[in-house]
N, C-alpha and C. Protein backbone atom coordinates (compact mmCIF):
# COMPACT_ATOMS: atom_id res chain seq x y z
N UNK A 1 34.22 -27.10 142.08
CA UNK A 1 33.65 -27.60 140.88
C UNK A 1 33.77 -26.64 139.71
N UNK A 2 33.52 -25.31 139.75
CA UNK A 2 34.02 -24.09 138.93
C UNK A 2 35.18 -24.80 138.45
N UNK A 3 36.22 -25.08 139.11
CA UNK A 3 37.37 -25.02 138.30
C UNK A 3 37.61 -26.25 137.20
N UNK A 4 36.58 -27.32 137.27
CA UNK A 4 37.22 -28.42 136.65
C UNK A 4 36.21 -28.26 135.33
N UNK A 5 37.06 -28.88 134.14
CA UNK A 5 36.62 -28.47 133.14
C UNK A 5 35.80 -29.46 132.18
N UNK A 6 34.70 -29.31 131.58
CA UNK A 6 33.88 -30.62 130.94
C UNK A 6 33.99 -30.33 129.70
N UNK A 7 34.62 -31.62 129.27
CA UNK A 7 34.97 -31.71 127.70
C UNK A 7 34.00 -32.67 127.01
N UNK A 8 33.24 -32.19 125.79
CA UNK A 8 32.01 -32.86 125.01
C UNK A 8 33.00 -32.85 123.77
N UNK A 9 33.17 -34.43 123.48
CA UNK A 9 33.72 -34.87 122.20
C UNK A 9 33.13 -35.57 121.47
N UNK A 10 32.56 -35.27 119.90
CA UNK A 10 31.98 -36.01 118.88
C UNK A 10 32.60 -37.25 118.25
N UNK A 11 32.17 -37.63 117.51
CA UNK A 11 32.59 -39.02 117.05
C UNK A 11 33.54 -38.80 116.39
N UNK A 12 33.93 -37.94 115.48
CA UNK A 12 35.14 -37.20 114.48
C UNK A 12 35.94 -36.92 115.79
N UNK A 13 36.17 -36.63 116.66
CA UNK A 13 37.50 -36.32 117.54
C UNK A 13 37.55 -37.45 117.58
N UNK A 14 36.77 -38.47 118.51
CA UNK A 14 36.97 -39.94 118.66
C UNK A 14 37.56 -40.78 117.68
N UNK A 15 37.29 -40.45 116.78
CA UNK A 15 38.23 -41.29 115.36
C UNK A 15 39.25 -41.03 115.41
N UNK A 16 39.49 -39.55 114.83
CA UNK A 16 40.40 -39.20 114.77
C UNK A 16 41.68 -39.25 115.98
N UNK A 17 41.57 -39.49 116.93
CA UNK A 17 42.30 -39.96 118.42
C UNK A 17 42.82 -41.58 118.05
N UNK A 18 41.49 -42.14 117.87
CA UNK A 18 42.06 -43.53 117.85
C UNK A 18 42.57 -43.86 116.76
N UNK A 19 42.52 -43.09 115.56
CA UNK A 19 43.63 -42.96 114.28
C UNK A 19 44.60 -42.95 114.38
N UNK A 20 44.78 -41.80 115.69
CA UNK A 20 46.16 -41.16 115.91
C UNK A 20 47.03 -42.17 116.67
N UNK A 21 46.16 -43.28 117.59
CA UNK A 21 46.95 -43.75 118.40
C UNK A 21 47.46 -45.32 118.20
N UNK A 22 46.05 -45.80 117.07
CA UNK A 22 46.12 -47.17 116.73
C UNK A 22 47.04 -47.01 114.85
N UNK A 23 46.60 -45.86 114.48
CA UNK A 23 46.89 -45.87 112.81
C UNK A 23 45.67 -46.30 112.19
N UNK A 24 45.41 -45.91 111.12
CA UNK A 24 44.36 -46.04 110.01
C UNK A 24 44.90 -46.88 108.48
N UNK A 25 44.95 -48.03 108.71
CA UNK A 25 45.51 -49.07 107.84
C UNK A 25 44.69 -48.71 106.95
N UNK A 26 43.22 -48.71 106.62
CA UNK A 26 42.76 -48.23 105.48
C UNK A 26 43.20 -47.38 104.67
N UNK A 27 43.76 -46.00 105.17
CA UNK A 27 43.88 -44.67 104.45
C UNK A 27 45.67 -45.38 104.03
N UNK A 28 46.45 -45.50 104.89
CA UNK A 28 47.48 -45.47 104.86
C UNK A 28 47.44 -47.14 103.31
N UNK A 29 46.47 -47.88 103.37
CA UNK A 29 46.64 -48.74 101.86
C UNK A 29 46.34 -47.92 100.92
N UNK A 30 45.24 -47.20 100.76
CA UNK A 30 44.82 -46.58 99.91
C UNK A 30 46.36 -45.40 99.15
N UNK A 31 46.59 -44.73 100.22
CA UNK A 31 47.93 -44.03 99.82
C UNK A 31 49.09 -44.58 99.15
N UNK A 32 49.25 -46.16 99.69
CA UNK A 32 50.06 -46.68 98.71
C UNK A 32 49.67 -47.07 97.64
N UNK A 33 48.73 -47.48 97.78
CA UNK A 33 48.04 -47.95 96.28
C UNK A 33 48.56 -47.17 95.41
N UNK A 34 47.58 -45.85 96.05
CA UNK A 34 47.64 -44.65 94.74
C UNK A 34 48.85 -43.91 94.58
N UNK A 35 49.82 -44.08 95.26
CA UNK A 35 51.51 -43.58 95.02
C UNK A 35 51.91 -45.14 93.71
N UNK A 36 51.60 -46.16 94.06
CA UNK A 36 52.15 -47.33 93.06
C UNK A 36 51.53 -46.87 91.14
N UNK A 37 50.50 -46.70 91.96
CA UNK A 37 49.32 -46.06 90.47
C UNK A 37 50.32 -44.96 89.82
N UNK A 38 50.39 -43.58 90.74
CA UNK A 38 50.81 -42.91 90.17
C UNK A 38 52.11 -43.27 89.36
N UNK A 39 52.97 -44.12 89.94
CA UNK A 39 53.63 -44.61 89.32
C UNK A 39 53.92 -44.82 88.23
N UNK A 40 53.13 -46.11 87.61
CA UNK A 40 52.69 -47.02 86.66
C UNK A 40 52.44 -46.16 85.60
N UNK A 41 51.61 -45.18 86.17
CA UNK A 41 50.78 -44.41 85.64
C UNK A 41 51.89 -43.11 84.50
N UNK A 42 53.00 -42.82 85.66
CA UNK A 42 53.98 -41.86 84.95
C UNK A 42 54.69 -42.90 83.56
N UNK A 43 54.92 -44.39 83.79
CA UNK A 43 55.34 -45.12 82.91
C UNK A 43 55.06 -45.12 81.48
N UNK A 44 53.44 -45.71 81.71
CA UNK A 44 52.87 -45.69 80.62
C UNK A 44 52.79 -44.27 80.02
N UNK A 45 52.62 -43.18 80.67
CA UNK A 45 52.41 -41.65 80.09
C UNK A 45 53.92 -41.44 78.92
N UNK A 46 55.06 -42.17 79.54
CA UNK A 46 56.46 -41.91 79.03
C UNK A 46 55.85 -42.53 77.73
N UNK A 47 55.38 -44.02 77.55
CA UNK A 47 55.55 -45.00 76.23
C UNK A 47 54.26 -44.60 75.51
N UNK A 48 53.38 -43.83 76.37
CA UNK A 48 52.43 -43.04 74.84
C UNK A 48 53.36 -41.83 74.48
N UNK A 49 53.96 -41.14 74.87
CA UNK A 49 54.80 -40.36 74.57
C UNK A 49 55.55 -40.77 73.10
N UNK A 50 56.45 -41.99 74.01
CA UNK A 50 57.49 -42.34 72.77
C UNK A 50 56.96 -42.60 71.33
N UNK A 51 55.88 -43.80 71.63
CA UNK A 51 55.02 -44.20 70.48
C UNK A 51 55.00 -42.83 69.71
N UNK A 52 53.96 -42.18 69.68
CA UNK A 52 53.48 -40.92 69.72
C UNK A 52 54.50 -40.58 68.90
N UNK A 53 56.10 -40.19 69.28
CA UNK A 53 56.94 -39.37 69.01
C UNK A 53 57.52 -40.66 68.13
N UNK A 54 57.83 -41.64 67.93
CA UNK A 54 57.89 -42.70 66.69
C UNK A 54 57.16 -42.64 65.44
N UNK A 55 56.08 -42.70 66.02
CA UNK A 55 54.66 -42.77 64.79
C UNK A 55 55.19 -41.16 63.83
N UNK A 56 55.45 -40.16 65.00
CA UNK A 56 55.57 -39.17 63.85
C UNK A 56 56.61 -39.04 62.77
N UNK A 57 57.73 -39.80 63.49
CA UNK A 57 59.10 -39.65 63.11
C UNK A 57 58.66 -40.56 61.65
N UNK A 58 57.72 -41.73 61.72
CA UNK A 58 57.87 -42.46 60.56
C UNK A 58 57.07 -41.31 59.24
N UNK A 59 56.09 -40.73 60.02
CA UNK A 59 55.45 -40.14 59.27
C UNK A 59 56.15 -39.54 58.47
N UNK A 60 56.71 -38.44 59.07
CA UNK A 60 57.98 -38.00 58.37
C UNK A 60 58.82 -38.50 57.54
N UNK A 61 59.24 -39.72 57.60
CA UNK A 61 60.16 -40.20 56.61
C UNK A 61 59.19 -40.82 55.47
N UNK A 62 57.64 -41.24 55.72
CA UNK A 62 57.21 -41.37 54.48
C UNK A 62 56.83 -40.41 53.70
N UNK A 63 56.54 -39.49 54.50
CA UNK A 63 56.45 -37.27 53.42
C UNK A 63 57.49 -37.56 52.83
N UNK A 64 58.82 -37.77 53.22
CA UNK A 64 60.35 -37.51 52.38
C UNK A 64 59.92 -38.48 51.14
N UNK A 65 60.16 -39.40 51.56
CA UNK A 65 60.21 -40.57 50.35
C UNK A 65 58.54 -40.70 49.34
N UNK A 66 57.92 -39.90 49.44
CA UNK A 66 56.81 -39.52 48.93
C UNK A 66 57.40 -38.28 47.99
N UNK A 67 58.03 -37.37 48.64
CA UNK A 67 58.59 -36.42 47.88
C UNK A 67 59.33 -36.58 46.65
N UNK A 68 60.37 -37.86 47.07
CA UNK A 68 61.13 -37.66 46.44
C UNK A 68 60.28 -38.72 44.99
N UNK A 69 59.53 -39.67 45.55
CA UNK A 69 58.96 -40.42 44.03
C UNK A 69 58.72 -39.26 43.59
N UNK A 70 57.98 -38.32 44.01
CA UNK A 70 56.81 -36.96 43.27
C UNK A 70 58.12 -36.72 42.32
N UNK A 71 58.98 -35.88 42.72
CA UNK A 71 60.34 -35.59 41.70
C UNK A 71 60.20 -36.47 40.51
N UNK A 72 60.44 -38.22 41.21
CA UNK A 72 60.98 -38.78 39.69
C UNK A 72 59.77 -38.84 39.16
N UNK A 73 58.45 -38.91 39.33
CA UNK A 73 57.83 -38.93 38.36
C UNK A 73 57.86 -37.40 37.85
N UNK A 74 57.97 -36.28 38.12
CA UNK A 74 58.03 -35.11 37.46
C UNK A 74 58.91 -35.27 36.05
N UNK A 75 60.45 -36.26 36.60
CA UNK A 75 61.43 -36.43 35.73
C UNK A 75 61.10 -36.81 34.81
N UNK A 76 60.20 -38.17 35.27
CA UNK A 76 59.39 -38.78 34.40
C UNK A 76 58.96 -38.05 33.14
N UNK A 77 58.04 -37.55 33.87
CA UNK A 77 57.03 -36.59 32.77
C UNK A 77 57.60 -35.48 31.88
N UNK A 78 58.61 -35.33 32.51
CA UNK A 78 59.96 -34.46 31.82
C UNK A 78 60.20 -34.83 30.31
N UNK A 79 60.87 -36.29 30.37
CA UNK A 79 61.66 -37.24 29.35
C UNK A 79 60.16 -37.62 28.50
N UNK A 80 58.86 -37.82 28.96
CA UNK A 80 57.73 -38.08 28.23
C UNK A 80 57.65 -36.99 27.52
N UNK A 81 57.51 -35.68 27.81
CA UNK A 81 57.34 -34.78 26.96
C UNK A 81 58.14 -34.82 25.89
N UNK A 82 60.05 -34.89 26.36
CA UNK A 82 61.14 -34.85 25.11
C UNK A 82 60.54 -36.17 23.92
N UNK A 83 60.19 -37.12 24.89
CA UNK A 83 60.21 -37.97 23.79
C UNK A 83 58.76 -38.03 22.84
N UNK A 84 57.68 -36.97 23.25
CA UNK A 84 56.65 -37.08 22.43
C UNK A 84 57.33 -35.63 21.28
N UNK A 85 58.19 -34.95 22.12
CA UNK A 85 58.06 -33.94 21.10
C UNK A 85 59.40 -34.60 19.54
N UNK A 86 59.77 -35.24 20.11
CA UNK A 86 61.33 -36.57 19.30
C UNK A 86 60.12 -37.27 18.23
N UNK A 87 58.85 -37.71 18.50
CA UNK A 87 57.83 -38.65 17.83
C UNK A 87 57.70 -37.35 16.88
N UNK A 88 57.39 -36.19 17.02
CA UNK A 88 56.54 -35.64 16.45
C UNK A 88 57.93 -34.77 15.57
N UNK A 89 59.02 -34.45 15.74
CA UNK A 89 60.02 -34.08 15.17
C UNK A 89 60.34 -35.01 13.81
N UNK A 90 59.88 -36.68 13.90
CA UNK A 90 60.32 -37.35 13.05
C UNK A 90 59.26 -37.44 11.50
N UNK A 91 57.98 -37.00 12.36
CA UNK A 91 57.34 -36.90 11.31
C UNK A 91 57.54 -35.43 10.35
N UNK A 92 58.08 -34.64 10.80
CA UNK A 92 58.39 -33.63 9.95
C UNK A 92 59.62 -33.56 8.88
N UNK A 93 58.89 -32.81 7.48
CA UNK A 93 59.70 -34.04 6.41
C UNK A 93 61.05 -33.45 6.08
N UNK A 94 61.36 -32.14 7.12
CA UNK A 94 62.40 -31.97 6.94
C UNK A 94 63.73 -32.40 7.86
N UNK A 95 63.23 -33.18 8.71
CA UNK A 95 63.76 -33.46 10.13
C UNK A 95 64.90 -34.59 9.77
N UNK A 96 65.77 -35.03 10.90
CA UNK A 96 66.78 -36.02 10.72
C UNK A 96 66.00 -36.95 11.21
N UNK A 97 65.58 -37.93 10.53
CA UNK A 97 64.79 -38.97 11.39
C UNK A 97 65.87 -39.92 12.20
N UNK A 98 66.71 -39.82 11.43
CA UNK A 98 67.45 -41.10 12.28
C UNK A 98 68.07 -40.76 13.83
N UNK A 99 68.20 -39.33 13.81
CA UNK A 99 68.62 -38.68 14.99
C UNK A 99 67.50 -38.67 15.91
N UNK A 100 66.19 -37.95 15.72
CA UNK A 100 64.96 -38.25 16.33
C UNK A 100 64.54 -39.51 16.74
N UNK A 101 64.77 -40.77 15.84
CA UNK A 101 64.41 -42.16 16.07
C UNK A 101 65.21 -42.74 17.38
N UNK A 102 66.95 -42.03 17.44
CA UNK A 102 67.46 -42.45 18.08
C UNK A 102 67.36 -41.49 19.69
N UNK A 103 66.90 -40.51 19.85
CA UNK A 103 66.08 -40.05 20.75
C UNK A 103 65.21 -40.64 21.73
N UNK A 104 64.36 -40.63 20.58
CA UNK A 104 62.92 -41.43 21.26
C UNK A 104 63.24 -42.69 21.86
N UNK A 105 64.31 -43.71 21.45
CA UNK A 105 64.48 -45.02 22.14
C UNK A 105 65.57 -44.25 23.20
N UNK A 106 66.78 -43.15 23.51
CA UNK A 106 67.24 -42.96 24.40
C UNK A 106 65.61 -42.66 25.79
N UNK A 107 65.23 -41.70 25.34
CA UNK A 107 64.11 -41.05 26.00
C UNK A 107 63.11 -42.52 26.56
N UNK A 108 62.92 -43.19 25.83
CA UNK A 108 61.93 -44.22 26.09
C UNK A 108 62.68 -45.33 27.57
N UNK A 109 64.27 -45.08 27.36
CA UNK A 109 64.93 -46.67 28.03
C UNK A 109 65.40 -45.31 28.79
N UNK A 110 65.29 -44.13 29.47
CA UNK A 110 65.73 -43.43 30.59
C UNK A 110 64.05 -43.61 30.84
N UNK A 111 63.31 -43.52 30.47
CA UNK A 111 62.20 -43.09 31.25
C UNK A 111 61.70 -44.83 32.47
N UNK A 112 62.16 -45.64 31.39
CA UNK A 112 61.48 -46.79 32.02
C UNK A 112 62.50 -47.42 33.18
N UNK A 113 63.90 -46.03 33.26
CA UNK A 113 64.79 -46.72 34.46
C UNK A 113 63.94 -45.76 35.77
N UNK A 114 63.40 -44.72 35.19
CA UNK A 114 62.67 -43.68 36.27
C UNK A 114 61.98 -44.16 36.78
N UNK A 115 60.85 -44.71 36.00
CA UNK A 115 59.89 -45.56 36.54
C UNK A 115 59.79 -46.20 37.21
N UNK A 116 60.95 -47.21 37.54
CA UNK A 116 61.31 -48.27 38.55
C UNK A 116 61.60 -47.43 39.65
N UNK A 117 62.70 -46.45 39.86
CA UNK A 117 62.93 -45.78 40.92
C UNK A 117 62.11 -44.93 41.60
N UNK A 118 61.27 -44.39 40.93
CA UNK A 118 59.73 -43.44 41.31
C UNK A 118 58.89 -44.71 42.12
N UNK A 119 58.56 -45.52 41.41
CA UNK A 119 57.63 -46.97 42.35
C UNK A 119 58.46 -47.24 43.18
N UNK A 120 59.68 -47.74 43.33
CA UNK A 120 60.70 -48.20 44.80
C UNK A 120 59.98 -47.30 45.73
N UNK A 121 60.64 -45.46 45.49
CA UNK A 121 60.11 -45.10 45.99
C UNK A 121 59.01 -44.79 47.15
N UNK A 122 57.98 -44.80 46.06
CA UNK A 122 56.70 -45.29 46.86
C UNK A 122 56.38 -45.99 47.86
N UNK A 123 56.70 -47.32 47.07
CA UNK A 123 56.65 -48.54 48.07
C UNK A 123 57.51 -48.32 49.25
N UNK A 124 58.71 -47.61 49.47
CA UNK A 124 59.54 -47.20 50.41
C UNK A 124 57.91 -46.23 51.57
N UNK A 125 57.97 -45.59 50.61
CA UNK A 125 57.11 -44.39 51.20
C UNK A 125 55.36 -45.31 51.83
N UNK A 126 54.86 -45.83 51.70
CA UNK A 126 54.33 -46.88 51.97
C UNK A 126 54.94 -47.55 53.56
N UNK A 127 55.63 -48.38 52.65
CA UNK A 127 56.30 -49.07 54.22
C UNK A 127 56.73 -47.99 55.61
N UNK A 128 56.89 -46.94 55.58
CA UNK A 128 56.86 -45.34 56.42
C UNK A 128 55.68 -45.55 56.86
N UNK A 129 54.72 -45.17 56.16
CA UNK A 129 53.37 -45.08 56.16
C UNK A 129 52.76 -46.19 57.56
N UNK A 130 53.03 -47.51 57.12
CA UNK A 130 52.53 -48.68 57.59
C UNK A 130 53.00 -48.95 59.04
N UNK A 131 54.51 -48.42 59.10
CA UNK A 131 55.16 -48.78 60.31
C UNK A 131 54.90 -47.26 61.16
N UNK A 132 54.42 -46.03 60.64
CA UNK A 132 53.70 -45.05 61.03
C UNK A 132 51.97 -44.83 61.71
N UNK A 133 51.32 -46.29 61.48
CA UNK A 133 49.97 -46.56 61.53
C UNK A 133 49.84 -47.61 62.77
N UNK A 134 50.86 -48.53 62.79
CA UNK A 134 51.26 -49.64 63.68
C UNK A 134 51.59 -49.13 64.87
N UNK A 135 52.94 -47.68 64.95
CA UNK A 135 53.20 -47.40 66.20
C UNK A 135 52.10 -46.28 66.89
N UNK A 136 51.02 -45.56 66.07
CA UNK A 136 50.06 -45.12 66.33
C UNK A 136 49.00 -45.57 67.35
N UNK A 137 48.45 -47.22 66.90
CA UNK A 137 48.01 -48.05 67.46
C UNK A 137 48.70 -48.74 68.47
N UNK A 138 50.03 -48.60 69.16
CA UNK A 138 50.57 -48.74 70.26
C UNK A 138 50.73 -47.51 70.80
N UNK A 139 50.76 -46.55 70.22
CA UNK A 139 50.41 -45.44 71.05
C UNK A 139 48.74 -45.44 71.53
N UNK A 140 48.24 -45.34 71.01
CA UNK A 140 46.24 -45.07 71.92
C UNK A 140 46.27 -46.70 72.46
N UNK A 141 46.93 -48.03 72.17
CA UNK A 141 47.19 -48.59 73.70
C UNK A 141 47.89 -47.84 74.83
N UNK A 142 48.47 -47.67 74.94
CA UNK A 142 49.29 -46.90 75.94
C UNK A 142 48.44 -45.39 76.20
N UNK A 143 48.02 -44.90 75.57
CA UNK A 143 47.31 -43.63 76.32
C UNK A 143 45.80 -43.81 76.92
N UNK A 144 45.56 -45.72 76.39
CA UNK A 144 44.24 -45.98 76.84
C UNK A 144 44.60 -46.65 78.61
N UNK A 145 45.70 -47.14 78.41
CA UNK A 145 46.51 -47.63 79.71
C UNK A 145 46.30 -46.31 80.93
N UNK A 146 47.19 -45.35 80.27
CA UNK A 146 47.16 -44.42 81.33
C UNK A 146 45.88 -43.47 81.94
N UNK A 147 45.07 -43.64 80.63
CA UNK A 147 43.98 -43.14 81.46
C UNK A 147 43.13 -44.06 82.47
N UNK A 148 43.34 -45.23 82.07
CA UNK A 148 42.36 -45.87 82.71
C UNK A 148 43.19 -45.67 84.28
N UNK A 149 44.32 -46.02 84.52
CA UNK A 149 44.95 -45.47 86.08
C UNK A 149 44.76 -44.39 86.40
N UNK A 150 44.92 -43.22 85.49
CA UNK A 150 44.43 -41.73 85.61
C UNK A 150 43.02 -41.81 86.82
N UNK A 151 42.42 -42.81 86.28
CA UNK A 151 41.14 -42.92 86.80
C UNK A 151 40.85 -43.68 87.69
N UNK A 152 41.56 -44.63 87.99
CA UNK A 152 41.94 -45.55 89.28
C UNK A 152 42.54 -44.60 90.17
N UNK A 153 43.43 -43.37 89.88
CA UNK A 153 43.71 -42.72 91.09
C UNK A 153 42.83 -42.16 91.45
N UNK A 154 42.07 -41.54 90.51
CA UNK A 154 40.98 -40.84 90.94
C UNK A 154 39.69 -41.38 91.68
N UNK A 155 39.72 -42.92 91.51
CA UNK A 155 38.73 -43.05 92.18
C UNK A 155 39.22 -43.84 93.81
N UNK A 156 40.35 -43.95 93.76
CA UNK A 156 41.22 -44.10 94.87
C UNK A 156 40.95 -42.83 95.52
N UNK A 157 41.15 -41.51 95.18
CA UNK A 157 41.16 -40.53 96.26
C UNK A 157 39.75 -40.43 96.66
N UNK A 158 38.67 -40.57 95.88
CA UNK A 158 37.00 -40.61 96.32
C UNK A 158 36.70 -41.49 97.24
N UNK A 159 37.47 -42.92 97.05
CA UNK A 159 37.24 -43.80 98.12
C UNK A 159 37.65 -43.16 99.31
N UNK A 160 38.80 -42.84 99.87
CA UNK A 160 39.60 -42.20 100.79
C UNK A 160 38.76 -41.03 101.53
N UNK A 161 38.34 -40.12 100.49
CA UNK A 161 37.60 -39.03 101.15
C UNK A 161 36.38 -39.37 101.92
N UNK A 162 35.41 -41.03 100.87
CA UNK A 162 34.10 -41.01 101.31
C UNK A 162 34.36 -42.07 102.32
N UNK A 163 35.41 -42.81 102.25
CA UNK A 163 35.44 -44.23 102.81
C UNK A 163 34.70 -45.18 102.89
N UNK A 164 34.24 -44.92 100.86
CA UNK A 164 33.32 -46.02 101.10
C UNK A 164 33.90 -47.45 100.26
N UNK A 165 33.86 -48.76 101.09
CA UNK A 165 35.30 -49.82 100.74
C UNK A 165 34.44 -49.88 98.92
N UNK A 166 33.04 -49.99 98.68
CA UNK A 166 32.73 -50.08 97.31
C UNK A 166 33.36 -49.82 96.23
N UNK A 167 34.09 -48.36 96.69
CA UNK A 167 34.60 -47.94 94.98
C UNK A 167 36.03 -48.48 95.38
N UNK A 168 36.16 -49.76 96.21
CA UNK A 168 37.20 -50.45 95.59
C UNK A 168 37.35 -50.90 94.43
N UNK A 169 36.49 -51.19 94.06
CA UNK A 169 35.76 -52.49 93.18
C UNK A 169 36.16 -51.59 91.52
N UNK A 170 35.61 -50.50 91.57
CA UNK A 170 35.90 -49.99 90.52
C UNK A 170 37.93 -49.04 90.40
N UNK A 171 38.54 -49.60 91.28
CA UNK A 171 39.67 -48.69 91.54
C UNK A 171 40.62 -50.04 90.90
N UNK A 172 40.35 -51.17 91.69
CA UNK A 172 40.61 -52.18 91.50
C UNK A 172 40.20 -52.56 89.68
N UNK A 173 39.26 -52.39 89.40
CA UNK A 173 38.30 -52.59 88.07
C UNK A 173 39.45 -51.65 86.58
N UNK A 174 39.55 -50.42 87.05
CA UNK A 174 40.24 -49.98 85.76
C UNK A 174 41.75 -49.83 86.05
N UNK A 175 42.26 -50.45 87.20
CA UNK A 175 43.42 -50.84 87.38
C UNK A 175 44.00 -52.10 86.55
N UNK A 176 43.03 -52.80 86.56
CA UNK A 176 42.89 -54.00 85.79
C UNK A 176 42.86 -53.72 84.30
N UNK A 177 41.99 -53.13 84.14
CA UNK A 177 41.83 -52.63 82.63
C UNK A 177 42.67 -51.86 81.73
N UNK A 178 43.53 -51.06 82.93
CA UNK A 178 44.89 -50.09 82.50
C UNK A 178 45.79 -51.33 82.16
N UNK A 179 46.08 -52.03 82.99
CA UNK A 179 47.25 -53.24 83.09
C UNK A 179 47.18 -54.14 81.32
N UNK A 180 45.71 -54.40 81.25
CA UNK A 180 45.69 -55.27 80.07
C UNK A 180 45.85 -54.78 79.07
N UNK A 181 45.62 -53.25 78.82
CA UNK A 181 45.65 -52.09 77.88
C UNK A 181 47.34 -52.17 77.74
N UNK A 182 48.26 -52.24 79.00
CA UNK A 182 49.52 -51.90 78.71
C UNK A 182 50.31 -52.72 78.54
N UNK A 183 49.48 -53.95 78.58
CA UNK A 183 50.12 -55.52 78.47
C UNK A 183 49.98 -55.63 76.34
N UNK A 184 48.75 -55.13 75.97
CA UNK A 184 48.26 -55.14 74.58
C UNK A 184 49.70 -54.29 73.67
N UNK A 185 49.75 -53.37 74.60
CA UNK A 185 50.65 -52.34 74.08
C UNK A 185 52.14 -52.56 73.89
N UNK A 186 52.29 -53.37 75.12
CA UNK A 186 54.05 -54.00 75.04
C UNK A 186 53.89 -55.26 73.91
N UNK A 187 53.29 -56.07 73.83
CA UNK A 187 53.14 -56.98 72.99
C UNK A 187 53.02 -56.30 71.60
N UNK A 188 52.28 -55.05 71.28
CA UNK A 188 52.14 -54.41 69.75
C UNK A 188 51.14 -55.19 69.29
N UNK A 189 49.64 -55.23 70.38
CA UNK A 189 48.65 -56.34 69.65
C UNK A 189 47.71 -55.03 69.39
């Protein structure tokens, strides 16, 4: 009797045996789940990215075209000065008025072609602006997407550790909520 040996096994060996021998369909869904998540999850991370990197690019081109109105109105204000100092040349009684007179209407019909091109401008710089604000708001869809899976994995691995089937509910819950977030986002709603 010395020689034979008595083995005392807890319920954790016992699981873990019949894990080993039947498989653990629970853990082994959960793992796919959260490999599909991670997935999804790298997707959407790419298209807040892009957005993101769009939105700035527009930004950028409305700084340029902001710049460049700033110029013509500088030009602007350029030809306003010649032509107030052309007004004030004519009143002096020794001056060529007719040369000054003819000034002030050159100065007056360049300034009002500036004008138009300074506002295009703008309005250019604007429309940047607008299509800079739009892909913004498809970007924080898309980064609202990925967090919410961010957080479906995470509560995928809590389930797993605690095994408790409850925080399906919520794994399942902002899985759902990521999806509609990235459904909002492909649409541009």
């Amino acid at each position: 009797m010395a020689d034979e040996e008595f083995e005392v096994r807890g319920p954790h060996e016992e699981y873990l045996e019949h894990a080993a021998e039947h498989g653990d369909s629970f853990s082994g869904k959960i793992a796919v789940m959260t490999a599909i998540l991670a997935t999804v999850g790298a997707f959407f991370s790419y298209q807040a990215g892009s957005t993101q990197n769009e939105a700035a690019m527009f930004k950028n081109d409305a700084a340029m075209k902001k710049t460049e109105a700033s110029n013509q109105w500088n030009y602007y204000q350029a030809k306003s000065s010649k032509e107030n100092l052309a007004e004030l040349a004519v009143s002096l009684p020794t001056a060529d008025k007719s040369k000054y007179t003819l000034a002030i209407e050159r100065y007056s019909s360049e300034k009002s072609a500036i004008k138009k091109v300074a506002e295009k401008l703008e309005a250019e710089s604007k429309d940047w602006d607008d299509k800079s604000e739009a892909k913004m708001h498809v970007h924080h869809r898309w980064a609202l997407a990925m967090t919410m899976i961010q957080v479906a994995i995470s509560l995928a691995a809590i389930t797993l550790l605690t095994r408790k089937k409850i925080l399906l509910a919520g794994v399942y819950g902002m899985t759902l909520g990521g999806l509609i977030f990235a459904v909002l986002a492909l649409f541009q709603i």
